[in-house]
N, C-alpha and C. Protein backbone atom coordinates (compact mmCIF):
# COMPACT_ATOMS: atom_id res chain seq x y z
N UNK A 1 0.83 -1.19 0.00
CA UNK A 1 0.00 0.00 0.00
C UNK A 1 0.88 1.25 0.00
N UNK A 2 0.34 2.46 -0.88
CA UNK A 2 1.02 3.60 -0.98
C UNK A 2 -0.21 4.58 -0.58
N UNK A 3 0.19 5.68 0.13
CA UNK A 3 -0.11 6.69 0.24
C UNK A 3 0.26 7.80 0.26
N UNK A 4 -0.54 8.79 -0.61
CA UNK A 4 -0.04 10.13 -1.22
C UNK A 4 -0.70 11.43 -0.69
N UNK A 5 -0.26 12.17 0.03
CA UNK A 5 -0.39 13.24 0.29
C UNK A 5 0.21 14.68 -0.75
N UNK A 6 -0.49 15.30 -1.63
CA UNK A 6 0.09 16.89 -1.93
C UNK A 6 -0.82 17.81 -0.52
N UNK A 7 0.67 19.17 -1.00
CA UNK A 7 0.10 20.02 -0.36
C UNK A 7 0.69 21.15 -1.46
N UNK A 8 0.80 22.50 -1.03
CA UNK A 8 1.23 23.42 -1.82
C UNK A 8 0.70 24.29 -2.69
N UNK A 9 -0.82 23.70 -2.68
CA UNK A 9 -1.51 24.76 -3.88
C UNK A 9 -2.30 26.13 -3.39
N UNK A 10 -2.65 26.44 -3.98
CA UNK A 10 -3.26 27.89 -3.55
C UNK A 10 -3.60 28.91 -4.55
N UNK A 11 -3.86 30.19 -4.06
CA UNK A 11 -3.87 31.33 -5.26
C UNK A 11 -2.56 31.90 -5.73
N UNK A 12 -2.58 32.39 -7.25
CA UNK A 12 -1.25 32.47 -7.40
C UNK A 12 -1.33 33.93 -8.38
N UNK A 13 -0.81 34.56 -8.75
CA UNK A 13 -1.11 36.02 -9.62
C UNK A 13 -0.63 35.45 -11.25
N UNK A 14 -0.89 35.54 -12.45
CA UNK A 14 -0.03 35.16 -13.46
C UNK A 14 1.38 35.59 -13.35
N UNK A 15 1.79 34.48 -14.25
CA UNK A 15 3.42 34.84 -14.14
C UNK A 15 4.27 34.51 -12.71
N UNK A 16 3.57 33.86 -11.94
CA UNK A 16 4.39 33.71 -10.52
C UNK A 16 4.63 32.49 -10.12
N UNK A 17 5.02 32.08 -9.48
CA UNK A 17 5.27 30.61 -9.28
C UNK A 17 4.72 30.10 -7.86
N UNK A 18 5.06 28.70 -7.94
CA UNK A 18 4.52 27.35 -7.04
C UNK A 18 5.28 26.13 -7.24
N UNK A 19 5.36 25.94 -5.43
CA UNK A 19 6.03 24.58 -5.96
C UNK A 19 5.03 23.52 -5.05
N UNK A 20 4.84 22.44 -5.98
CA UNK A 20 3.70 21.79 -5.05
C UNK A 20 4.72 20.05 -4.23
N UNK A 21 4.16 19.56 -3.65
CA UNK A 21 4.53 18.69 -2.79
C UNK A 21 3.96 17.54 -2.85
N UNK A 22 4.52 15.98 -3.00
CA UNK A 22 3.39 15.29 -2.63
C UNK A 22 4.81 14.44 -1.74
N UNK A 23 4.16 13.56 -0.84
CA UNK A 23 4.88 12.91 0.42
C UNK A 23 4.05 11.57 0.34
N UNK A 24 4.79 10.79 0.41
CA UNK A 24 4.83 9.32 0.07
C UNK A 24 5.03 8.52 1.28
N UNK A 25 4.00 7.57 1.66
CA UNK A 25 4.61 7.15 2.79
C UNK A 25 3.57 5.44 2.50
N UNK A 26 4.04 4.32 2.96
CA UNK A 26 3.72 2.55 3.19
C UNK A 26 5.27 2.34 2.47
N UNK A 27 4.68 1.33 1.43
CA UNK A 27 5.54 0.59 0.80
C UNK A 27 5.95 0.86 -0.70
N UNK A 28 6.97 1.53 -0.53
CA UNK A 28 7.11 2.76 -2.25
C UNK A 28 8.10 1.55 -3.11
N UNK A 29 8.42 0.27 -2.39
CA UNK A 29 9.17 -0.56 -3.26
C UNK A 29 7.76 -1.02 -4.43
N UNK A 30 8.84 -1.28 -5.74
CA UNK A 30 7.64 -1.86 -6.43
C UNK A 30 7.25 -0.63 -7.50
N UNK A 31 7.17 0.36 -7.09
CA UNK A 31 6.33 1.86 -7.28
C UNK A 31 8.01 2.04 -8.74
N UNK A 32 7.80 2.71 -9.85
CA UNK A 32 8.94 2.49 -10.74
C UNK A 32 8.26 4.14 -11.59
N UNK A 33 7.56 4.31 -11.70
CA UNK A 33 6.87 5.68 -12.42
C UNK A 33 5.88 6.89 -11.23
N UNK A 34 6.39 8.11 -11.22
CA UNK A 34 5.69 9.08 -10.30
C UNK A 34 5.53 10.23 -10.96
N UNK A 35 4.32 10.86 -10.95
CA UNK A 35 4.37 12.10 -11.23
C UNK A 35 2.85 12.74 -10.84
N UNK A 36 2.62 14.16 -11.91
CA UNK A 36 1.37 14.86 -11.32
C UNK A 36 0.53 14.65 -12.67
N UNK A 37 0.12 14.96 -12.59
CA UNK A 37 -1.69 15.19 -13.34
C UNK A 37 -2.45 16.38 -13.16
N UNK A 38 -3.44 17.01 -13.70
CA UNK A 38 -4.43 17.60 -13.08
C UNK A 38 -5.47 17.86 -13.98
N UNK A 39 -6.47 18.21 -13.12
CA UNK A 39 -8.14 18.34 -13.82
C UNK A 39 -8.68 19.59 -13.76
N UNK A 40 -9.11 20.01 -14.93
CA UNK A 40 -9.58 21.42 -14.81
C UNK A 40 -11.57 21.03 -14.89
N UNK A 41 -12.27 21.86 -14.15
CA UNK A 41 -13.62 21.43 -14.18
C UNK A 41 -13.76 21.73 -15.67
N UNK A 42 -14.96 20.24 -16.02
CA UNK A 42 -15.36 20.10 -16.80
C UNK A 42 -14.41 19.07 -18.32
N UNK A 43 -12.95 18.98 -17.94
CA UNK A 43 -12.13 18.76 -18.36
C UNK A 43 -11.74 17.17 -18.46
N UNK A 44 -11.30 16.74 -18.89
CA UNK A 44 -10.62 15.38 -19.09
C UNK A 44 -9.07 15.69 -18.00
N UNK A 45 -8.77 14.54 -17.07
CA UNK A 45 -7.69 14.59 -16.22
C UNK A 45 -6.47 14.59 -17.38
N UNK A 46 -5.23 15.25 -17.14
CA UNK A 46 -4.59 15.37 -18.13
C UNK A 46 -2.96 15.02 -17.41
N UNK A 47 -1.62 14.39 -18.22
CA UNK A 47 -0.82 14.20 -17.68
C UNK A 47 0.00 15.62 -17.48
N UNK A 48 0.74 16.11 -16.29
CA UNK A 48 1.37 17.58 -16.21
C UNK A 48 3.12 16.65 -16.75
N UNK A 49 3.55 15.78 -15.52
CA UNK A 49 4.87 15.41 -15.75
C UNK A 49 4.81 14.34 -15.19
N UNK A 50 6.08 13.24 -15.74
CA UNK A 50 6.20 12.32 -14.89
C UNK A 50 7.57 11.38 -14.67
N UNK A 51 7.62 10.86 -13.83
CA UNK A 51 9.49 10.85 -13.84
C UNK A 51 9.70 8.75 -13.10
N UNK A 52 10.38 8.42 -14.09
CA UNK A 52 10.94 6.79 -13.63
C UNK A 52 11.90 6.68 -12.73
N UNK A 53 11.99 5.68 -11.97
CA UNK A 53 13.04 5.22 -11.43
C UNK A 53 14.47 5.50 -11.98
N UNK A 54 14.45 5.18 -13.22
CA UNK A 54 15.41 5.14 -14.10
C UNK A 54 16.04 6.60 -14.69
N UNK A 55 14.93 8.00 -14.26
CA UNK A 55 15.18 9.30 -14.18
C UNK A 55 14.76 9.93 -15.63
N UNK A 56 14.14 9.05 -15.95
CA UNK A 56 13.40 9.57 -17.22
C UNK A 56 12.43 10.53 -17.13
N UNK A 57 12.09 11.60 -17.71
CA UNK A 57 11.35 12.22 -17.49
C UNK A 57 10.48 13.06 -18.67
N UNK A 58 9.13 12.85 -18.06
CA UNK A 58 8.45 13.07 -19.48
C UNK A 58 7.36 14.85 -18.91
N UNK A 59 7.04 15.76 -20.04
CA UNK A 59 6.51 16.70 -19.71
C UNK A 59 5.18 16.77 -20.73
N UNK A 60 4.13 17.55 -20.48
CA UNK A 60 3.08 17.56 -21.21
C UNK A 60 3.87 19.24 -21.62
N UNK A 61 3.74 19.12 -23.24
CA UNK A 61 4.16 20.27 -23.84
C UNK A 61 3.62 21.42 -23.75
N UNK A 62 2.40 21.69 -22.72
CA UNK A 62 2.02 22.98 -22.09
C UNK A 62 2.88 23.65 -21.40
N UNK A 63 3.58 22.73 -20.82
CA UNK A 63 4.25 23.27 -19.62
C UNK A 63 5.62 22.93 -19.76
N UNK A 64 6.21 22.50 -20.91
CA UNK A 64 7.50 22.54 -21.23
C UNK A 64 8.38 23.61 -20.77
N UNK A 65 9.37 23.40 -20.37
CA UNK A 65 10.53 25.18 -20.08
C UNK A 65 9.68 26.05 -18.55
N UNK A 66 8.52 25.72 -18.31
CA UNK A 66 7.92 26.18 -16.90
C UNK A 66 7.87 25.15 -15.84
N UNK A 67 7.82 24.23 -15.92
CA UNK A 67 7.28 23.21 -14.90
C UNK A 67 8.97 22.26 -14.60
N UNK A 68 8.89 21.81 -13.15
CA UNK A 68 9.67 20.61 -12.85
C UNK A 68 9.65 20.00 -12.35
N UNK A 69 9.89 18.74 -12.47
CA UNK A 69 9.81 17.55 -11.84
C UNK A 69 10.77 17.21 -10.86
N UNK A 70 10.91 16.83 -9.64
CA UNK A 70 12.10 16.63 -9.07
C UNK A 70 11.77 15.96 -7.44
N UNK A 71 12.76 15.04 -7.42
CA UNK A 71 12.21 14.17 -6.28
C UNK A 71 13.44 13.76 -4.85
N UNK A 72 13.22 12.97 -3.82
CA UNK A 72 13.97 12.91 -2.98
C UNK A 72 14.57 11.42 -3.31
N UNK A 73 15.65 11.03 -2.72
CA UNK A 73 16.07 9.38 -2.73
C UNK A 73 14.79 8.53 -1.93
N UNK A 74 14.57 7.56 -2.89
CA UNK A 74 13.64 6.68 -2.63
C UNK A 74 12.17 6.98 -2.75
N UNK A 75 11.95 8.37 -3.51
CA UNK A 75 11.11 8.82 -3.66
C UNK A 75 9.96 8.58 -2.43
N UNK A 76 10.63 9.50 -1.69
CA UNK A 76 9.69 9.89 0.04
C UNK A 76 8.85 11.17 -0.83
N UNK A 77 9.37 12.05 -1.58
CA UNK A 77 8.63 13.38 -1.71
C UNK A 77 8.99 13.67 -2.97
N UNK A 78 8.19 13.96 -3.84
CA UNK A 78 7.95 14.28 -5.23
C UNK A 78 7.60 15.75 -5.31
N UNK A 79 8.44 17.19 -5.85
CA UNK A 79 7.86 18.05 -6.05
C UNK A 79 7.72 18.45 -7.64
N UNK A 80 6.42 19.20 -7.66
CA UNK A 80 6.66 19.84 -9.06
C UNK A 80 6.80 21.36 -9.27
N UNK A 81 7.78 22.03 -9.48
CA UNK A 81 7.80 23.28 -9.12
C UNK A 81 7.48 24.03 -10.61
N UNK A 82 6.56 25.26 -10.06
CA UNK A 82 5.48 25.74 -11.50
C UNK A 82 6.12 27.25 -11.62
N UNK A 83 6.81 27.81 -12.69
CA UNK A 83 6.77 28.98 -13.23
C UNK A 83 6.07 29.64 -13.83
N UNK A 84 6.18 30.69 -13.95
CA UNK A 84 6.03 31.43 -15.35
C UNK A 84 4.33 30.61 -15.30
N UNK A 85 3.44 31.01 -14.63
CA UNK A 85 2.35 30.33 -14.69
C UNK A 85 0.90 31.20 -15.20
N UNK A 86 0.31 30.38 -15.78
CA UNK A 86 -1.12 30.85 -16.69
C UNK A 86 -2.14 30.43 -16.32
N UNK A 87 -3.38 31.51 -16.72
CA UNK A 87 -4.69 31.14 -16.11
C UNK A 87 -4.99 29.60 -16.51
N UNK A 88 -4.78 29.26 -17.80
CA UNK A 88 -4.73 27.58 -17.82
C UNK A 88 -4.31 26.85 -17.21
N UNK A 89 -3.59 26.76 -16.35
CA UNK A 89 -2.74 26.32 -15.53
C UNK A 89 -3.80 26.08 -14.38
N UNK A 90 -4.99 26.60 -14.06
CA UNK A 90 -5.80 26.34 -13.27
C UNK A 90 -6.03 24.90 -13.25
N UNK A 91 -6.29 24.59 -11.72
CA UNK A 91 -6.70 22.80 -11.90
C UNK A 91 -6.52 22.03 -10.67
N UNK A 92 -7.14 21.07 -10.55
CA UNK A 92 -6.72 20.28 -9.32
C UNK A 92 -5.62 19.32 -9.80
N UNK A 93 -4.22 19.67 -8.95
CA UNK A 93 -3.06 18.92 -9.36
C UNK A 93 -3.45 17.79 -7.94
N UNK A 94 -2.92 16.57 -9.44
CA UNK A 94 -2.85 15.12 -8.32
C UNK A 94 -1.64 14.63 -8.58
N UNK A 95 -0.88 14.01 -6.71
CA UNK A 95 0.09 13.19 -7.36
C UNK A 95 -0.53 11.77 -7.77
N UNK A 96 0.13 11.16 -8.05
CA UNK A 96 0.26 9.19 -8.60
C UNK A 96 2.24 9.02 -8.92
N UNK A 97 1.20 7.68 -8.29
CA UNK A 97 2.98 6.50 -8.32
C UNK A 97 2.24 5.25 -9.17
N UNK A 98 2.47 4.94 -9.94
CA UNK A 98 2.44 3.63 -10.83
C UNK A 98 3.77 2.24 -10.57
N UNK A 99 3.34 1.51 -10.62
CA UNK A 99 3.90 0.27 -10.86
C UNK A 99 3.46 -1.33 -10.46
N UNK A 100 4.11 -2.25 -11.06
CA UNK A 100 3.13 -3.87 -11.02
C UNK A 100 1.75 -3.51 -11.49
N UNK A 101 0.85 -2.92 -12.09
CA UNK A 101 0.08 -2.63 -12.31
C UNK A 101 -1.18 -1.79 -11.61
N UNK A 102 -0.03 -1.48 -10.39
CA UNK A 102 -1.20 -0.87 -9.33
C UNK A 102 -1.04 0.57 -9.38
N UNK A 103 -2.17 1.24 -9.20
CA UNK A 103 -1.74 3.18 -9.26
C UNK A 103 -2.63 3.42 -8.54
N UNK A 104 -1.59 4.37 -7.93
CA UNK A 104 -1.79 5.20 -6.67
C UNK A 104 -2.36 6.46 -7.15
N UNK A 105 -3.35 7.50 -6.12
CA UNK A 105 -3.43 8.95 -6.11
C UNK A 105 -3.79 9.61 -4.99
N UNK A 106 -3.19 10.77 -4.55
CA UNK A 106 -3.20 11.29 -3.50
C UNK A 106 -4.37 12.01 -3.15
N UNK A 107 -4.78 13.08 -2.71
CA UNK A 107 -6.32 13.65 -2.47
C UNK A 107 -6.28 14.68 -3.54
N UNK A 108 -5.59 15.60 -4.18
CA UNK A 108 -5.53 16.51 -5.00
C UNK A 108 -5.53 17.92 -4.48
N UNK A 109 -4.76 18.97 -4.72
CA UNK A 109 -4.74 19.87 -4.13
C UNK A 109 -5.06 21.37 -5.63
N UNK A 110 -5.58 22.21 -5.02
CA UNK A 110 -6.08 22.52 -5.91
C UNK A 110 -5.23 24.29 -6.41
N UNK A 111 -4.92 24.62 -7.89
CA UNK A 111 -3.43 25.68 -7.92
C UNK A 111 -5.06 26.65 -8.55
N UNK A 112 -4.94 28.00 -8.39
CA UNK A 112 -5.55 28.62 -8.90
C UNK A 112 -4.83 30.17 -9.52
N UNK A 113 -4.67 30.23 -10.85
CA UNK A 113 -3.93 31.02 -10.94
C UNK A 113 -4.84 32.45 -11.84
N UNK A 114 -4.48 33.81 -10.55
CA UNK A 114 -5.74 34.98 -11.05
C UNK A 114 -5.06 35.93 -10.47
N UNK A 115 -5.30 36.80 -11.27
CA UNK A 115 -5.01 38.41 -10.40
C UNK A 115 -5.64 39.01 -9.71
């Protein structure tokens, strides 16, 4: 069993940044793919980034050159830190850990970005 906690979201002005958090805690052996997601109402859940064991790392081309992926040893804590950010950018960001076929998701925390 894995469990995922984010925290970190909030209101944000355009153009400013966030870095969001998710904290990992049971049994993260097994677990080989992590990253975020998020859902804008009304929207289809969409991939943001996501990063392997192996340090591969993949980005949804919205957020190419703004967004990062970056994690602790043994992946205890996964952050994604958000630049240069746009009203699209609105959304409930979720983490997930994938692997053996099982996937994880945390409660979702929600980034709102407005002036």
């Amino acid at each position: 069993q894995v469990q995922l906690v984010e925290s970190g979201g909030g209101l944000v002005q355009p153009g400013g940044s966030l870095r969001l958090s998710c904290a990992a805690s049971g049994s993260i052996f097994g677990i080989y793919v992590m990253g975020w997601f998020r859902q804008a109402p009304g929207k289809q859940r969409e991939l943001v980034a996501t990063m392997s064991r192996g340090g591969i790392i993949n980005y949804a081309d919205s957020v190419k050159g703004r967004f990062t992926i970056s994690g602790v040893n043994a992946k205890n804590t996964v952050y994604l830190q958000m630049n240069s950010l746009k009203s699209e950018d609105t959304a409930v960001y979720y983490c997930n850990a994938n692997g053996l076929g099982a996937d994880y998701w945390g409660q979702g925390t929600q980034v709102t970005v407005s002036s």
